[in-house]
Protein backbone atom coordinates (compact mmCIF):
# COMPACT_ATOMS: atom_id res chain seq x y z
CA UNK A 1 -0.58 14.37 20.64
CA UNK A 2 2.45 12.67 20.79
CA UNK A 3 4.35 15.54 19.32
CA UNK A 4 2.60 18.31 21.46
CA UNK A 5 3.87 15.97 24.86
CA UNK A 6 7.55 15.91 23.51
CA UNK A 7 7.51 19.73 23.09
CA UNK A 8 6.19 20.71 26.45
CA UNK A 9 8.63 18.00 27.82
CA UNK A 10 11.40 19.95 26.43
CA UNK A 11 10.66 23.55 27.38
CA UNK A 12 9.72 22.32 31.15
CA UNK A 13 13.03 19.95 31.40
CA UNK A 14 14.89 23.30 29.99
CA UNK A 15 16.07 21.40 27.15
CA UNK A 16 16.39 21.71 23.31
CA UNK A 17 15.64 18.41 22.45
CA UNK A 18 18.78 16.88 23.91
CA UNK A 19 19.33 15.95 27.99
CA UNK A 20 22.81 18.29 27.66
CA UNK A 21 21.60 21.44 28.50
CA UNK A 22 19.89 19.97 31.81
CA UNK A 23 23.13 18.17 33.08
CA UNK A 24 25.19 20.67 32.60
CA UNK A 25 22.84 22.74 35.10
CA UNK A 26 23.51 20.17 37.19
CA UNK A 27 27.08 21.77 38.03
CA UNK A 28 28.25 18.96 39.89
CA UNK A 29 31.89 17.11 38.54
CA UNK A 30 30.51 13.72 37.17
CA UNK A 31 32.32 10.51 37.11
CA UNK A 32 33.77 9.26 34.20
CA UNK A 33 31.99 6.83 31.54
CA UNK A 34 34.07 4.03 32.28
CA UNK A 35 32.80 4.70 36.18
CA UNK A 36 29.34 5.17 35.22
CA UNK A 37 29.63 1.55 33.30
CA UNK A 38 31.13 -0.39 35.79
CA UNK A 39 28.15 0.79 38.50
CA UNK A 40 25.62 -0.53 35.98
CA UNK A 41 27.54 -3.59 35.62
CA UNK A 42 27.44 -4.09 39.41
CA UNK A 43 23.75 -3.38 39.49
CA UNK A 44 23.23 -5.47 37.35
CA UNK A 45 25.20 -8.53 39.00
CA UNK A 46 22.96 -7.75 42.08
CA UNK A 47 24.97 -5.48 43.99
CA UNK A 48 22.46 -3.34 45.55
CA UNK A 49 25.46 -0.72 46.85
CA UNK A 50 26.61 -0.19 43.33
CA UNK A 51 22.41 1.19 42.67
CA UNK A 52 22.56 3.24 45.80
CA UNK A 53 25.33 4.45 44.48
CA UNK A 54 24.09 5.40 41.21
CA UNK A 55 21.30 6.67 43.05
CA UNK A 56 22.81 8.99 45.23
CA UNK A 57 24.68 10.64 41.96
CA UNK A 58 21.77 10.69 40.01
CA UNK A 59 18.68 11.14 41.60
CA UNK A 60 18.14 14.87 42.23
CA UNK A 61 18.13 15.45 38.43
CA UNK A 62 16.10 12.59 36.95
CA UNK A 63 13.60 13.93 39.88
CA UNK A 64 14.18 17.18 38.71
CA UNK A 65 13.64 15.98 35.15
CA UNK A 66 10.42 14.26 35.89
CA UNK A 67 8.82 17.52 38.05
CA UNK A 68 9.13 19.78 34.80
CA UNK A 69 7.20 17.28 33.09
CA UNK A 70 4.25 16.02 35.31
CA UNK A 71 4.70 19.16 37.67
CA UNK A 72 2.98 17.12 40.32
CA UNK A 73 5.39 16.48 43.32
CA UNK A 74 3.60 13.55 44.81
CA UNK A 75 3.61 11.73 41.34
CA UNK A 76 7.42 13.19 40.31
CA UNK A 77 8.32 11.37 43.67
CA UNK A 78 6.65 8.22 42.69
CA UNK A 79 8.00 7.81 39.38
CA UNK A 80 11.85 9.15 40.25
CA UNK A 81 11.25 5.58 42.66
CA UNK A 82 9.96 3.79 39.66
CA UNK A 83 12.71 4.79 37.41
CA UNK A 84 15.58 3.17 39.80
CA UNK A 85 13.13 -0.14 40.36
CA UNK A 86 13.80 -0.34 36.41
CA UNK A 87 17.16 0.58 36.84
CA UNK A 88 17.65 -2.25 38.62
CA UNK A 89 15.95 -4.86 36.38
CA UNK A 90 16.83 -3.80 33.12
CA UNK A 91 20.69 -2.77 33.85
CA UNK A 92 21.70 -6.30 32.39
CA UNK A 93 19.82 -5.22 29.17
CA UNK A 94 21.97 -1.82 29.09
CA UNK A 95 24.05 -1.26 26.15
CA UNK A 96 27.14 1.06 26.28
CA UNK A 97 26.76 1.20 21.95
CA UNK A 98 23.57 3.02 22.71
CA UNK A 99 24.38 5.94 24.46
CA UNK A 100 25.59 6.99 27.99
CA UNK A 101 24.45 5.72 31.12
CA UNK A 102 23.27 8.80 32.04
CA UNK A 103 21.41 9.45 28.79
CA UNK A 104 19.97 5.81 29.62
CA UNK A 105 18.68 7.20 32.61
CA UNK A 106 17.17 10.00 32.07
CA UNK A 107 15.35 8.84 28.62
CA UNK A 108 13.96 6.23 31.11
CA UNK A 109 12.77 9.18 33.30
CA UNK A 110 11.40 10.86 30.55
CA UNK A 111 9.75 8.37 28.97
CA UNK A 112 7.52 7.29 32.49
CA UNK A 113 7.19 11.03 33.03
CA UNK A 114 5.35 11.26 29.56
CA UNK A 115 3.33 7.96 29.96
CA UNK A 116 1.89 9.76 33.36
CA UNK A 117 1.08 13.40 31.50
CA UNK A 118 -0.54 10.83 28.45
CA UNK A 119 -2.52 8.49 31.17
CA UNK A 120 -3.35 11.26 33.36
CA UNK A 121 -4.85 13.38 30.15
CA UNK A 122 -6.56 9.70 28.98
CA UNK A 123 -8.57 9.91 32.89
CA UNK A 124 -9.55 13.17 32.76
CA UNK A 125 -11.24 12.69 29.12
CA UNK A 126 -12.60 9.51 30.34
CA UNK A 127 -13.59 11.33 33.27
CA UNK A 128 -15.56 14.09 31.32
CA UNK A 129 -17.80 11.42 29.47
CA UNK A 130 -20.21 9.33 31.73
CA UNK A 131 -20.48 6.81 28.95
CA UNK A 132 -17.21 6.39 28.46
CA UNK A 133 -15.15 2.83 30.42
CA UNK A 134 -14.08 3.74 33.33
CA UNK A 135 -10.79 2.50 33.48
CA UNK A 136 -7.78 2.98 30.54
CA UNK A 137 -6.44 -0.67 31.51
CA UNK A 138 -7.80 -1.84 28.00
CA UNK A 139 -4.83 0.41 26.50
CA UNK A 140 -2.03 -1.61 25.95
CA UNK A 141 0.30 1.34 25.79
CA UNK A 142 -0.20 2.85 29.25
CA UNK A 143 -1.40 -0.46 31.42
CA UNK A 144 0.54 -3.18 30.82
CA UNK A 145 0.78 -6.00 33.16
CA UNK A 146 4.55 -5.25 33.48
CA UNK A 147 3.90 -1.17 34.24
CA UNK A 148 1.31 -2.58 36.77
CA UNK A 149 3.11 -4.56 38.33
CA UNK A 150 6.12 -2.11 38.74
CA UNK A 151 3.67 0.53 39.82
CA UNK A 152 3.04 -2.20 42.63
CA UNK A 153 6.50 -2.45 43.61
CA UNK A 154 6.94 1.09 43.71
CA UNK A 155 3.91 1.61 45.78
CA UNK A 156 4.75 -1.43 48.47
CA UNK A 157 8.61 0.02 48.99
CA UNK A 158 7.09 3.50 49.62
CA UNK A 159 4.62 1.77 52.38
CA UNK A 160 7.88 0.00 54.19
CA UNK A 161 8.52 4.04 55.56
CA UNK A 162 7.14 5.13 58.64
CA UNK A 163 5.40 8.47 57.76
CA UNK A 164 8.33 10.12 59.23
CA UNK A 165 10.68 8.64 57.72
CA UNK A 166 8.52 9.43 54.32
CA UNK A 167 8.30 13.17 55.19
CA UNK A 168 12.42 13.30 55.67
CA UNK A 169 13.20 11.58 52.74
CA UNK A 170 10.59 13.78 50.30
CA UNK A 171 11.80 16.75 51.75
CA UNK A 172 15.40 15.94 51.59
CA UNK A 173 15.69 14.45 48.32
CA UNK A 174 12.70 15.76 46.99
CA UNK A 175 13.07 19.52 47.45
CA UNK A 176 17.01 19.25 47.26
CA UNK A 177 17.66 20.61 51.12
CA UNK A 178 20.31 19.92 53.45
CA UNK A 179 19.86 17.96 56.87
CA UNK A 180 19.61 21.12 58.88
CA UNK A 181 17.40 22.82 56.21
CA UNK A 182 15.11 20.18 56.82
CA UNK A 183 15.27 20.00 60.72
CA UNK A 184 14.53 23.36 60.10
CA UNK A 185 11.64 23.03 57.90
CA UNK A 186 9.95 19.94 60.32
CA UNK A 187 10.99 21.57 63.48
CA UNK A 188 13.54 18.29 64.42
CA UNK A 189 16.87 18.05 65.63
CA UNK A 190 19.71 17.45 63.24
CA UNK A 191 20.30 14.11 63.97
CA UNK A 192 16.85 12.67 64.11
CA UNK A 193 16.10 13.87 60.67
CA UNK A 194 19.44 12.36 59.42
CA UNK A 195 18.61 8.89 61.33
CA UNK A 196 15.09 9.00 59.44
CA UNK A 197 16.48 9.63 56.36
CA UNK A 198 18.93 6.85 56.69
CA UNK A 199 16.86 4.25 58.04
CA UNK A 200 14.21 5.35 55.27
CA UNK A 201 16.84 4.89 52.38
CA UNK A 202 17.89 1.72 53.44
CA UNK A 203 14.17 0.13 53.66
CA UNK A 204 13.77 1.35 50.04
CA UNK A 205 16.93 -0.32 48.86
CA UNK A 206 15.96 -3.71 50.58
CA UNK A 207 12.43 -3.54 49.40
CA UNK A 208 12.96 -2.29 45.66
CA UNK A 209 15.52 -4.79 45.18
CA UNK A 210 13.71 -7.65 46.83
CA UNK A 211 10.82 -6.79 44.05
CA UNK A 212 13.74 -6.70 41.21
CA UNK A 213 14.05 -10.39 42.78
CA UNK A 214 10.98 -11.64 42.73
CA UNK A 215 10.00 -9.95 39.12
């Protein structure tokens, strides 16, 4: 099974086994390595700036990433959140001998966007057999107490939004349109859509990094 996941997770993310091909799509100039290094270094001294930063740079293609595999948009949304909430806790552990930071982030993208295909596959197998538990929370691979808990974290930053404020930010970010592309699309002025989408942002920042805190 394991095998069969990594193959469809290629041809959906467009790649051949490697996160290259996908970046390069990305056709955007990137910073340099030594950039890229010092932002996780900041993140990880607790400079929650630096990880809106590396946000802002990063997030349209780890959500892109993410949709190809899980092609749900309410879930890609979910997890893109989840992946910067681990951003943000692990980016002490980060190890430049490893591999790139944005290699780091994407195999982190990757590897919740598989867990979700695997889990969600798990339910609806469960699901077909009355006799079967109910729950997959007995699996140590897909429900730890850590994934839980992050799934928490994820789900009480998202709740922090007003619904409008929600509906800006997916549509934005989420579908990759401009500020009057999505006035357009929600029938809003310019400047109330960017004002949600600001005041959205910031909540998330406060609230995911308050959970980094507290985990």
């Amino acid at each position: 099974m394991s095998a069969t996941l990594e193959e469809k997770a290629g041809r959906r993310d467009g790649t051949t086994g490697t996160l290259g091909t996908l970046l390069d799509n990305e056709g955007a100039e990137r910073p340099s390595e030594r950039e890229w290094r010092a932002l996780v270094e900041s993140v990880a001294a607790g400079n929650q700036t630096a990880l809106r930063a590396l946000y802002d740079r990063t997030h349209r293609i780890v959500y892109t990433l993410i949709m190809r595999i899980v092609d749900n948009r309410e879930s890609a949304a979910e997890l893109t959140a989840d992946v910067y909430h681990e951003v943000w806790r692990r980016a002490a552990k980060y190890d430049a001998a490893a591999g790139s930071v944005m290699g780091w982030i994407m195999n982190l993208a990757r590897s919740r966007a598989i867990d979700r295909v695997r889990f969600d596959h798990r339910k609806k197998r469960f699901g077909s057999h009355p006799d079967a538990p109910t729950e997959a929370s007995g699996d140590p691979c897909s429900e730890t107490l850590e994934l839980k808990q992050r799934r928490q974290a994820v789900r009480e930053a998202l709740r922090v939004l007003t619904p409008e404020e929600r509906e800006a930010i997916v549509t934005a970010f989420f579908s990759e349109m401009t500020y009057a592309e999505v006035a357009n699309s929600l029938d809003q002025p310019p400047g109330t859509v960017k004002t949600r989408i600001r005041s959205g942002l910031t909540k998330l920042r406060i609230a995911l990094a308050s959970a980094g805190e507290g985990g």
